[in-house]
C-alpha atoms as a PDB file:
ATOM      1  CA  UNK A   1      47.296 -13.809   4.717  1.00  0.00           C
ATOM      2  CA  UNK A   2      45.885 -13.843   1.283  1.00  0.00           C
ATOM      3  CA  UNK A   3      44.619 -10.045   1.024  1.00  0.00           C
ATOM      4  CA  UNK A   4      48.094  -8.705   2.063  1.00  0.00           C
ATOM      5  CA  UNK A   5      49.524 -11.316  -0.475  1.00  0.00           C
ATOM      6  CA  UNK A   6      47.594 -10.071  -3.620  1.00  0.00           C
ATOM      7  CA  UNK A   7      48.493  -6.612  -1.881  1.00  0.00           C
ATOM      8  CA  UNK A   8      51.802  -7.166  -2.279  1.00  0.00           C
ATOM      9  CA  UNK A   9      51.514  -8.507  -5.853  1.00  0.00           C
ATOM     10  CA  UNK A  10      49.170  -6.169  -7.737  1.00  0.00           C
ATOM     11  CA  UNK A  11      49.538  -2.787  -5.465  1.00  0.00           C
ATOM     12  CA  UNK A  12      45.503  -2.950  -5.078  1.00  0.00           C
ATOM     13  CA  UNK A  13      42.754  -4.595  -3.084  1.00  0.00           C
ATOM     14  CA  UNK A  14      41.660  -7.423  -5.277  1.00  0.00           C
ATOM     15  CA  UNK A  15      38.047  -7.871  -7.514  1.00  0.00           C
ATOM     16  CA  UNK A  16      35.734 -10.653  -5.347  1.00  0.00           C
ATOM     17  CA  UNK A  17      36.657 -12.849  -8.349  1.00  0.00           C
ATOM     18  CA  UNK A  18      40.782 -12.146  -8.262  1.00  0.00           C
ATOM     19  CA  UNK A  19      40.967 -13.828  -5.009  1.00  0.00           C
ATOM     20  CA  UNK A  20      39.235 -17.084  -3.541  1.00  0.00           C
ATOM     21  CA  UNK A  21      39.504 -16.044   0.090  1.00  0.00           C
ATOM     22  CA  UNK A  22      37.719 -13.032  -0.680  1.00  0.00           C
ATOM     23  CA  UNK A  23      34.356 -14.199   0.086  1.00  0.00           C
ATOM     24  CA  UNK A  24      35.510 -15.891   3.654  1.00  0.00           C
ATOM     25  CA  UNK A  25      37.060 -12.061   4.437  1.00  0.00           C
ATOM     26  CA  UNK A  26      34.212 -10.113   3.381  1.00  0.00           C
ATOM     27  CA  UNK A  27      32.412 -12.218   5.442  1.00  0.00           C
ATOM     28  CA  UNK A  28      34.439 -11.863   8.794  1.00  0.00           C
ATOM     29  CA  UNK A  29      35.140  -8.294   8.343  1.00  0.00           C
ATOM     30  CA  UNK A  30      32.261  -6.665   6.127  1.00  0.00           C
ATOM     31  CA  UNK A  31      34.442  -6.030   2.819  1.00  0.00           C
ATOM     32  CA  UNK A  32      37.861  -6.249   1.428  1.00  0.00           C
ATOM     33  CA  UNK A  33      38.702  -2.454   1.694  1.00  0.00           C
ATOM     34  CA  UNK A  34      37.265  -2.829   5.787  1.00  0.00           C
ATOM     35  CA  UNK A  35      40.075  -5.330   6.037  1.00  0.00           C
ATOM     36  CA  UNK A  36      42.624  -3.464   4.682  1.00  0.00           C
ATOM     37  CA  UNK A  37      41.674  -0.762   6.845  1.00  0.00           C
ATOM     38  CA  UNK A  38      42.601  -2.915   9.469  1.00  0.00           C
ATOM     39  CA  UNK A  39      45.880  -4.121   8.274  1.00  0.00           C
ATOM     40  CA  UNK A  40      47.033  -0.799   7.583  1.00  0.00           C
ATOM     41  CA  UNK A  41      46.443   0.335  11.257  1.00  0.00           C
ATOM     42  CA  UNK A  42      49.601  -1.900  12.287  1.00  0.00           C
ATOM     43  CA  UNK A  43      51.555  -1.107   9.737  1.00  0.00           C
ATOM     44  CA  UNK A  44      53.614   2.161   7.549  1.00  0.00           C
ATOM     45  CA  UNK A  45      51.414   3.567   5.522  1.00  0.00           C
ATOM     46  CA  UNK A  46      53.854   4.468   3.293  1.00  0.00           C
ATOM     47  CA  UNK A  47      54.464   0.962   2.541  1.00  0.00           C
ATOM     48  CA  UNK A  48      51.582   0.428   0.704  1.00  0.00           C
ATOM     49  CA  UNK A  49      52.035   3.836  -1.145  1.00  0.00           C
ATOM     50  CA  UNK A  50      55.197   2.329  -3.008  1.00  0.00           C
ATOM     51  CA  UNK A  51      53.565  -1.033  -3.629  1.00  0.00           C
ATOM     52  CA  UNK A  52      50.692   1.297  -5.507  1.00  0.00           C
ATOM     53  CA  UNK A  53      53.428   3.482  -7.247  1.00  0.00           C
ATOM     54  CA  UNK A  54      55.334  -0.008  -8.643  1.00  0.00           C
ATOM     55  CA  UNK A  55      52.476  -1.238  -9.844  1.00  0.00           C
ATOM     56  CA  UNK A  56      51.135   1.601 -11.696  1.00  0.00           C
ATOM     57  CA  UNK A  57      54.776   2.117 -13.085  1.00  0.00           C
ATOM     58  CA  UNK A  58      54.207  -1.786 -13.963  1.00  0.00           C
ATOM     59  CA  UNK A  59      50.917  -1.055 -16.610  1.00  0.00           C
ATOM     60  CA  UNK A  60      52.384   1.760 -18.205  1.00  0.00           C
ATOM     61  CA  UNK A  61      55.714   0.259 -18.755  1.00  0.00           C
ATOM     62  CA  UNK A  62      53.748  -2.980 -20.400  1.00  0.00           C
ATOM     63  CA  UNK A  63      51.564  -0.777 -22.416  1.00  0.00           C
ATOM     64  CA  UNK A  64      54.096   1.318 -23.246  1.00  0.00           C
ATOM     65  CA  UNK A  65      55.791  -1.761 -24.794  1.00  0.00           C
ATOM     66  CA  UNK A  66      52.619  -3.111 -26.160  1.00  0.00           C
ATOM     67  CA  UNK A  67      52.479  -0.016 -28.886  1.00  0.00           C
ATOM     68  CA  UNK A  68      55.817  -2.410 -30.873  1.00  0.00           C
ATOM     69  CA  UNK A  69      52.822  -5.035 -31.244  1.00  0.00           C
ATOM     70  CA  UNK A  70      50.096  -3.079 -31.835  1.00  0.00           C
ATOM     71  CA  UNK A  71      48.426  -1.930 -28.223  1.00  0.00           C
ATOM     72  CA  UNK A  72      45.310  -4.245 -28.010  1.00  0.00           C
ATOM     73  CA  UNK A  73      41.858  -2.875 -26.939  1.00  0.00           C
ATOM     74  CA  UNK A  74      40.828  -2.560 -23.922  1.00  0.00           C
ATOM     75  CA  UNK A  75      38.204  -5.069 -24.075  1.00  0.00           C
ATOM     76  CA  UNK A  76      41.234  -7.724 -25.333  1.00  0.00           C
ATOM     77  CA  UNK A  77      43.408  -7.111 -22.086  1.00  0.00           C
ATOM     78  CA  UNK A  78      43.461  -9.845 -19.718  1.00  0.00           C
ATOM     79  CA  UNK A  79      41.001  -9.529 -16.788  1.00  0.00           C
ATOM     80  CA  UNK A  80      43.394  -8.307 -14.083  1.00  0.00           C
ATOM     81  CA  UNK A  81      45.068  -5.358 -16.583  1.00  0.00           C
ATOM     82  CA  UNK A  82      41.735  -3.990 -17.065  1.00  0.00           C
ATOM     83  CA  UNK A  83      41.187  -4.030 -13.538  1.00  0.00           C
ATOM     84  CA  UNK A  84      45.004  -2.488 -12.915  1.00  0.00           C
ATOM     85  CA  UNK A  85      43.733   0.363 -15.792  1.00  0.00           C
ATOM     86  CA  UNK A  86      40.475   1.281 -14.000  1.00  0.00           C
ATOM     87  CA  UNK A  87      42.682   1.254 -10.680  1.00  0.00           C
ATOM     88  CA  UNK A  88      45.484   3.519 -11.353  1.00  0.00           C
ATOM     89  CA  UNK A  89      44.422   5.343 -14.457  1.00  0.00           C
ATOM     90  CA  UNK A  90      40.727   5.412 -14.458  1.00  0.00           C
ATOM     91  CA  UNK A  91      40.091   4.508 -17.799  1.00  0.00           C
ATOM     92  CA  UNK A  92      42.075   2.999 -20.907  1.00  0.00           C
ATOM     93  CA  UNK A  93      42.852   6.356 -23.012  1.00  0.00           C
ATOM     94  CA  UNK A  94      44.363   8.011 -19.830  1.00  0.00           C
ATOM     95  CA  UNK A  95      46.312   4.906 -19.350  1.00  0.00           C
ATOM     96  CA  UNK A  96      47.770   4.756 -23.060  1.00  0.00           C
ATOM     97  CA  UNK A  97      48.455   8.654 -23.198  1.00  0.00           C
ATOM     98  CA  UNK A  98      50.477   8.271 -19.971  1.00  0.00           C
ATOM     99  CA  UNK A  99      52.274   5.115 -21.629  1.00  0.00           C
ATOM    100  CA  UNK A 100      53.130   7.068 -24.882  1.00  0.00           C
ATOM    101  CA  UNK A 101      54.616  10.112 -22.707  1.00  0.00           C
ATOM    102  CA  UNK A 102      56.669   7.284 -20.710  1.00  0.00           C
ATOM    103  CA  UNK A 103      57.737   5.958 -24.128  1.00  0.00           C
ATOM    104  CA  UNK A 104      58.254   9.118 -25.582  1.00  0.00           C
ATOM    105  CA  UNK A 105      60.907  10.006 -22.495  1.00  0.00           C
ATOM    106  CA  UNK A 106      63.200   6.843 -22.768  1.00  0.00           C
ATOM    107  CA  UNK A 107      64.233   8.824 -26.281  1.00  0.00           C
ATOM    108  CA  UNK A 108      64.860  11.739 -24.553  1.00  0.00           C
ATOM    109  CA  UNK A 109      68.861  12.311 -23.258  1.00  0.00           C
ATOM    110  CA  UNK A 110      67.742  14.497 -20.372  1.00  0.00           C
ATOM    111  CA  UNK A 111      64.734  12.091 -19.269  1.00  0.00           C
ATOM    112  CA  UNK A 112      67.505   8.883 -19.351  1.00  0.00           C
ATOM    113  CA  UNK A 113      69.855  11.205 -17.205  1.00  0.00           C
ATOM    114  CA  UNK A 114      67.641  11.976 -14.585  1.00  0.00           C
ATOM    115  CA  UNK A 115      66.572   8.648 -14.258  1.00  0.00           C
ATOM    116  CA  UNK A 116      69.982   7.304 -14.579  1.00  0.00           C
ATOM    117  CA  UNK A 117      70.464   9.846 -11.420  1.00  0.00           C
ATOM    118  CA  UNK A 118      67.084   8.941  -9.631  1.00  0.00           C
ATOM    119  CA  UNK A 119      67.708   5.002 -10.208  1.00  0.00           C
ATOM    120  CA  UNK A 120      67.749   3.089  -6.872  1.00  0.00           C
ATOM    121  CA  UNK A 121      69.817   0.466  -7.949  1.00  0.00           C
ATOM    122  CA  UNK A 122      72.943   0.143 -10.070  1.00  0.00           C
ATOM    123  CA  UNK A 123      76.240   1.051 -10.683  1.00  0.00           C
ATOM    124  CA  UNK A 124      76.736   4.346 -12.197  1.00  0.00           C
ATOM    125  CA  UNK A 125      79.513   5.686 -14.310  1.00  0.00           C
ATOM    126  CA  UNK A 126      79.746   8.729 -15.616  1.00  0.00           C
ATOM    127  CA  UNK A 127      77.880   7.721 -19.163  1.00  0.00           C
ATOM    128  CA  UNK A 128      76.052   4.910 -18.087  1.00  0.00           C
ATOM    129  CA  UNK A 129      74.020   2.939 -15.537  1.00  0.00           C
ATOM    130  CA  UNK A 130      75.406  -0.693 -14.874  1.00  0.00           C
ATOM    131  CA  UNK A 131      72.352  -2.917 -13.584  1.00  0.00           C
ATOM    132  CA  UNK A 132      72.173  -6.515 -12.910  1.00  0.00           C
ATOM    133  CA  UNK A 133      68.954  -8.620 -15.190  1.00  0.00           C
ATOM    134  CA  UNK A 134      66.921  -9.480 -11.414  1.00  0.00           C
ATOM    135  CA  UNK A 135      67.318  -5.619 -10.446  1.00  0.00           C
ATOM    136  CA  UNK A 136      65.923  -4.345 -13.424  1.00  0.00           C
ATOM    137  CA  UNK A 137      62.637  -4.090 -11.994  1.00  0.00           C
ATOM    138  CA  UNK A 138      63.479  -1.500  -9.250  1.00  0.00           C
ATOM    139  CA  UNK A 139      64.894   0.742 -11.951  1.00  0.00           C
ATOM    140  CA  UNK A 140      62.660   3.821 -13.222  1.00  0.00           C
ATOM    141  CA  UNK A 141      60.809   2.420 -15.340  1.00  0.00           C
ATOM    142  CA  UNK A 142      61.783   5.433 -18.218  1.00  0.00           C
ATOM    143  CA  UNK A 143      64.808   2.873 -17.855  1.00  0.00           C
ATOM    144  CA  UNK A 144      62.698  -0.060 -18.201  1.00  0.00           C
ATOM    145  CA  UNK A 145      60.857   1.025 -21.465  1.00  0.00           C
ATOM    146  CA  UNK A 146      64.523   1.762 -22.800  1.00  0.00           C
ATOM    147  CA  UNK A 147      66.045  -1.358 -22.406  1.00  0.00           C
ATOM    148  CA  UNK A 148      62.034  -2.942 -23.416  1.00  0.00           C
ATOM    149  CA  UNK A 149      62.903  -0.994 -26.764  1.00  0.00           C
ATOM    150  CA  UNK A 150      66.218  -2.191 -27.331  1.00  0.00           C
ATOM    151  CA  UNK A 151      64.813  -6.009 -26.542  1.00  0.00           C
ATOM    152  CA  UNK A 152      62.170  -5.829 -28.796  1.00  0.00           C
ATOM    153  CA  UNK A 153      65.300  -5.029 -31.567  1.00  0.00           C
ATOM    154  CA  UNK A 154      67.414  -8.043 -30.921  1.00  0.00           C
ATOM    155  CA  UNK A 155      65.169 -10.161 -28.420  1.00  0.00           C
ATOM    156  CA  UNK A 156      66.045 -12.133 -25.157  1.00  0.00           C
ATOM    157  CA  UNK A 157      70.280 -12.225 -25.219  1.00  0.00           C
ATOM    158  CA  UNK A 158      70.952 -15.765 -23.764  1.00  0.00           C
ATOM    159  CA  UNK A 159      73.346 -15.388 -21.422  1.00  0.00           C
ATOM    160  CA  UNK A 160      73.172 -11.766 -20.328  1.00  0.00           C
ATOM    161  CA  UNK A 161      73.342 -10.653 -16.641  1.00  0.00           C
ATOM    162  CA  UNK A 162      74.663  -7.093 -16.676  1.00  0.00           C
ATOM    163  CA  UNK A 163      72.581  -4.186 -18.854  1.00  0.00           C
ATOM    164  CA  UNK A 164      74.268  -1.495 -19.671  1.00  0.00           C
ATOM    165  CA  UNK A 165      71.888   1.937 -20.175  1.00  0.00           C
ATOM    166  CA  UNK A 166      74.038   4.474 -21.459  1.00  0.00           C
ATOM    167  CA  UNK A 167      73.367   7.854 -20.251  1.00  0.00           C
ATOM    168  CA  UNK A 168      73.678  10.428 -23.254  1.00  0.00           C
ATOM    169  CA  UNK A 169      73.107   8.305 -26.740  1.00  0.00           C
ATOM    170  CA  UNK A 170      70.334   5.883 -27.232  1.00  0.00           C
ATOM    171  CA  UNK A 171      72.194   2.958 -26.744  1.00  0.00           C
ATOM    172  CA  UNK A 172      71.859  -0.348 -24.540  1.00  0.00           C
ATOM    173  CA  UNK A 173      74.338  -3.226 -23.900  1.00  0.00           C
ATOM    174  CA  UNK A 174      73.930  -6.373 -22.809  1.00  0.00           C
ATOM    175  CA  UNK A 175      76.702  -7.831 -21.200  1.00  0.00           C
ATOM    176  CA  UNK A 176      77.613 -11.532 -20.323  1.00  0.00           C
ATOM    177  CA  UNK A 177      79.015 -12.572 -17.122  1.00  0.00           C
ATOM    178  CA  UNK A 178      79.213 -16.160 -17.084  1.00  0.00           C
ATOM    179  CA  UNK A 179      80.040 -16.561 -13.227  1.00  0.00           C
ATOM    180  CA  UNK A 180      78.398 -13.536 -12.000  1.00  0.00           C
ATOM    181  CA  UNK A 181      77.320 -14.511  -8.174  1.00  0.00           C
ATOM    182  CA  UNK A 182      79.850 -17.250  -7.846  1.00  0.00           C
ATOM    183  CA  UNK A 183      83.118 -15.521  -8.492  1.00  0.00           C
ATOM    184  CA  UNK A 184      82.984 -11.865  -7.000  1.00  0.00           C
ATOM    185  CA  UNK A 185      85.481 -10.477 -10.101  1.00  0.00           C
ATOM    186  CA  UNK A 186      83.693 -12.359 -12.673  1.00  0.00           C
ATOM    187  CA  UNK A 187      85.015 -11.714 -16.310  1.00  0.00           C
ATOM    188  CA  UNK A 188      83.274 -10.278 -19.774  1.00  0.00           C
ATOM    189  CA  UNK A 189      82.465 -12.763 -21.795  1.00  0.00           C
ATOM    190  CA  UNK A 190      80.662 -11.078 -24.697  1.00  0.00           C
ATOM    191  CA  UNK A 191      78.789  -7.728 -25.238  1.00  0.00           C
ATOM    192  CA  UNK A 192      76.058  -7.071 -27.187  1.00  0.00           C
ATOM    193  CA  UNK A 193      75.154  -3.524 -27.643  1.00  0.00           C
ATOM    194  CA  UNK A 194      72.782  -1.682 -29.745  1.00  0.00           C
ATOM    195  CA  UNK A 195      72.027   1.446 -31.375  1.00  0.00           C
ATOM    196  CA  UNK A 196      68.552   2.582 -30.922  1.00  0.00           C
ATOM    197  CA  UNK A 197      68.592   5.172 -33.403  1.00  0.00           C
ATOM    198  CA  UNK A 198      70.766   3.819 -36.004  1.00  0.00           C
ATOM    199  CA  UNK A 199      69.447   0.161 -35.121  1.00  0.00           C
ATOM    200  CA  UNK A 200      72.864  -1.248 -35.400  1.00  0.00           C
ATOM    201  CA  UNK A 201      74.159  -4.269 -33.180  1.00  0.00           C
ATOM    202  CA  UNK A 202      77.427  -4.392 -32.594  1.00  0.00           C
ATOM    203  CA  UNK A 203      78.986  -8.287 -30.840  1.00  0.00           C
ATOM    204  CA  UNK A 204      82.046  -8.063 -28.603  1.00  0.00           C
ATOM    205  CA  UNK A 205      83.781 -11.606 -27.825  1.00  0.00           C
ATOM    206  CA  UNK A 206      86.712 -11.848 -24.800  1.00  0.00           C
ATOM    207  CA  UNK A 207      86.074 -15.645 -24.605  1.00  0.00           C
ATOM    208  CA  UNK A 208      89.200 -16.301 -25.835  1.00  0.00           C
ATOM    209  CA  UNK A 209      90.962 -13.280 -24.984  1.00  0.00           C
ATOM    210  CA  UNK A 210      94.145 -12.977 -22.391  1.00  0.00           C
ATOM    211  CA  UNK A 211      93.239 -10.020 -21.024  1.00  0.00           C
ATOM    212  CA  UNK A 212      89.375  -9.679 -20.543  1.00  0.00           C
ATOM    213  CA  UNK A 213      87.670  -6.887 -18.617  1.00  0.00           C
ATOM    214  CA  UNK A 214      86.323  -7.821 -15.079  1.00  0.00           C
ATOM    215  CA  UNK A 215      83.890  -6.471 -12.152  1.00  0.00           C
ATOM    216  CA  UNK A 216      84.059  -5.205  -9.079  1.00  0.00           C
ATOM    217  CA  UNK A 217      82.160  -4.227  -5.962  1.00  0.00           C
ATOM    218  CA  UNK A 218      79.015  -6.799  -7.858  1.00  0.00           C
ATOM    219  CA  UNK A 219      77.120  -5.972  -5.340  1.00  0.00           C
ATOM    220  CA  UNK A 220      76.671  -2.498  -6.991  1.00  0.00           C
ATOM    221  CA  UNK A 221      74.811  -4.253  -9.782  1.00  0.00           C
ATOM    222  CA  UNK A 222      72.201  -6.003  -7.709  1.00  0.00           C
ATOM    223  CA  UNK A 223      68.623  -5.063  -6.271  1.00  0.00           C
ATOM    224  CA  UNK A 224      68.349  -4.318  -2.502  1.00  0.00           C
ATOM    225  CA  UNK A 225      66.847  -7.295  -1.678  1.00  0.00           C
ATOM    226  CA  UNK A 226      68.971  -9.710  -3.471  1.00  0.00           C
ATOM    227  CA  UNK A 227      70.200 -12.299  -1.289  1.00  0.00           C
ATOM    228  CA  UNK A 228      73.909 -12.464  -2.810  1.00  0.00           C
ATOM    229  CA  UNK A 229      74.570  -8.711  -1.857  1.00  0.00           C
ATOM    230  CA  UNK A 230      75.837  -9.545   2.237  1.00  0.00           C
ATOM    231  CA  UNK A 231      78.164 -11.787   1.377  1.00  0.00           C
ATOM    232  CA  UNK A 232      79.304  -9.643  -2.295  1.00  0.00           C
ATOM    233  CA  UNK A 233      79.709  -6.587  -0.001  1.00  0.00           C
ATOM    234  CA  UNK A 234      81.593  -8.291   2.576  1.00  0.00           C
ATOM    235  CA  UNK A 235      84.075  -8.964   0.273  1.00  0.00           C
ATOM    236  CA  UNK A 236      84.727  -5.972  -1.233  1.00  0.00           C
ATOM    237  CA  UNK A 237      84.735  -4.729   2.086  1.00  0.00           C
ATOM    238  CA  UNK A 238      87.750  -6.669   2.971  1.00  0.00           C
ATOM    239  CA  UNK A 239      89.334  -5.682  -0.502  1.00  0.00           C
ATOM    240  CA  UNK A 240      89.240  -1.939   0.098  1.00  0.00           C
ATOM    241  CA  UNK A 241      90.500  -2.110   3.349  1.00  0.00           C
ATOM    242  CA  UNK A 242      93.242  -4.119   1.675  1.00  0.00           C
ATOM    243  CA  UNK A 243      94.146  -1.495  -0.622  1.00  0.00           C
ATOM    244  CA  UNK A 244      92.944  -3.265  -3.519  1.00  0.00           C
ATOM    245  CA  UNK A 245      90.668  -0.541  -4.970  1.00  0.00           C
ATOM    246  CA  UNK A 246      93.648   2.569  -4.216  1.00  0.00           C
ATOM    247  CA  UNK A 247      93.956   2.802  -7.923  1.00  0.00           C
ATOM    248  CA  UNK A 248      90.824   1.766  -9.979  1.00  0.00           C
ATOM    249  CA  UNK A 249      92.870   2.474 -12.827  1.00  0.00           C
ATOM    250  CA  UNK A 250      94.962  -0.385 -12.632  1.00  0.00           C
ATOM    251  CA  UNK A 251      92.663  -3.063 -12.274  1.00  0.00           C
ATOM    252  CA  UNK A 252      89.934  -2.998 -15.114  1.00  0.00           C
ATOM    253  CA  UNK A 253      91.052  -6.423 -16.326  1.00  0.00           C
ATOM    254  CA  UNK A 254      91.732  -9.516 -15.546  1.00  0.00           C
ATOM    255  CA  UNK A 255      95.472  -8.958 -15.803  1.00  0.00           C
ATOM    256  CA  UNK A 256      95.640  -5.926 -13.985  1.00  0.00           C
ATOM    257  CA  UNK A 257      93.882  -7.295 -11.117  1.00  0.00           C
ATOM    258  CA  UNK A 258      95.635 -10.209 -10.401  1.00  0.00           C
ATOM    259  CA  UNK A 259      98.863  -8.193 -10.642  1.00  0.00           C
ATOM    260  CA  UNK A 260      97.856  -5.969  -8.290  1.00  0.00           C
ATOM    261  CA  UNK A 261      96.740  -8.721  -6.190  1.00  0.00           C
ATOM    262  CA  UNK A 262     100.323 -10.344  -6.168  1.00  0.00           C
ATOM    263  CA  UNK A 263     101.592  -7.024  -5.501  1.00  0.00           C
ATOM    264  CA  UNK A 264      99.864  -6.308  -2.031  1.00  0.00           C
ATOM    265  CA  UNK A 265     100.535 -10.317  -1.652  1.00  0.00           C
ATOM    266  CA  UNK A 266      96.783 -10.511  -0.874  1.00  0.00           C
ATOM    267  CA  UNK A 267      95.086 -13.737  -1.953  1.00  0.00           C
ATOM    268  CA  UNK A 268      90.711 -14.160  -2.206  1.00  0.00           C
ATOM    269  CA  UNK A 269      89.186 -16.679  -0.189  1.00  0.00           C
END
């Protein structure tokens, strides 16, 4: 159904001119919001909460951005952000004061910990949050505006799958997994990492090393509705119950792994 399409998109019932089934619906049912009256009657309620929540967390992460550029006026925003602003902030200065505050947190080391903490997705350590590229958008988006600060530094990194947010020091990686969601231990092939205070990049390259670092348990890194995670987790699954994982310690590389592999005699299919 269109309406619980652009539902599901923009976390709001839709302008008569965002949608061209909205005339036919009004129409049939008397208005938009009558419809989605309706539709909400058969299903959780709470479903459409979240859907509001990512999308408000969706404008304030882009305008918090937007300040790098220079924020454009209100009246310069595409049609459907200035309907998102009058939506979920009611008006333009209470949407860029609540963008600066979000902006203002991803530089603050107890902000990025709690979100680190809160984040639904991702591999934690105990410095940093591990998080594949296509999950990034289920992360808080204190996160989001982090990693949007360190991008707007060194710009897209071709290649790079894995982000690493670190948890106490304004610093982001971007790591480079060439055969991430084939190979279930894929190995490092560079890192990029940066320094948001100091504004240093720093390059790692294990292309041609012996010994290069390597994953596990990938399914860790992805979003929950990423379609590679069943057969990931299966996997690793099997490999814990194998005694593969018994000592982490062992097994950070690409040597270490496949000698503890020979040493249970356990082969991958």
């Amino acid at each position: 159904m269109p309406l619980v399409e652009f539902l599901t998109a923009y976390g709001r019932l839709p302008r008569s001119t965002e949608m061209d089934a909205a005339p036919t619906i009004t129409r049939r049912f008397g208005s938009l919001a009558r419809a989605f009256a309706i539709i909400s009657t058969s299903t959780d309620p709470e479903h459409w909460v979240r859907l509001r929540a990512r999308a408000t967390a969706n404008l304030l992460v882009h305008l918090a951005l937007a300040r790098f550029d220079g924020r454009p006026r209100y009246g310069h925003l595409p049609r459907t952000v200035q309907h998102d602003v009058r939506e979920f902030t009611q008006n333009y200065r209470n949407a860029c004061r609540r963008a600066d505050r979000l902006l203002m947190a991803s530089g603050n080391a107890d902000m990025v910990g709690f979100a680190v903490d809160a984040s639904p997705v991702g591999k934690r350590s105990p410095s940093a949050l591990y998080i594949h590229v296509d999950a990034l958008r289920h992360a808080p988006a204190v996160l989001r505006v982090l990693e949007g600060c360190a991008r707007t530094l060194v710009g897209n990194v071709p290649g790079a799958n894995i982000i690493k947010l670190h948890r106490n020091e304004p610093k982001v990686a971007y790591l480079t997994y060439p055969t991430f969601g084939q190979d279930p231990h894929p190995t490092l092939a560079t890192a990029l990492s940066v320094d948001l205070r100091t504004r240093v990049v720093d390059v790692q390259d294990h292309r041609r090393s012996p010994d290069p670092p390597l994953l596990h348990r990938t399914e860790e890194f992805l979003g929950p509705d990423d379609p590679r995670r069943e057969q990931l987790s299966a996997i690793s699954a099997t490999e814990t119950e194998a005694g593969l994982y018994d000592h982490p310690e062992r097994i950070a590389t690409l040597g270490g792994w496949q000698r503890e592999l020979a040493r249970l005699r356990q082969g991958l299919r």
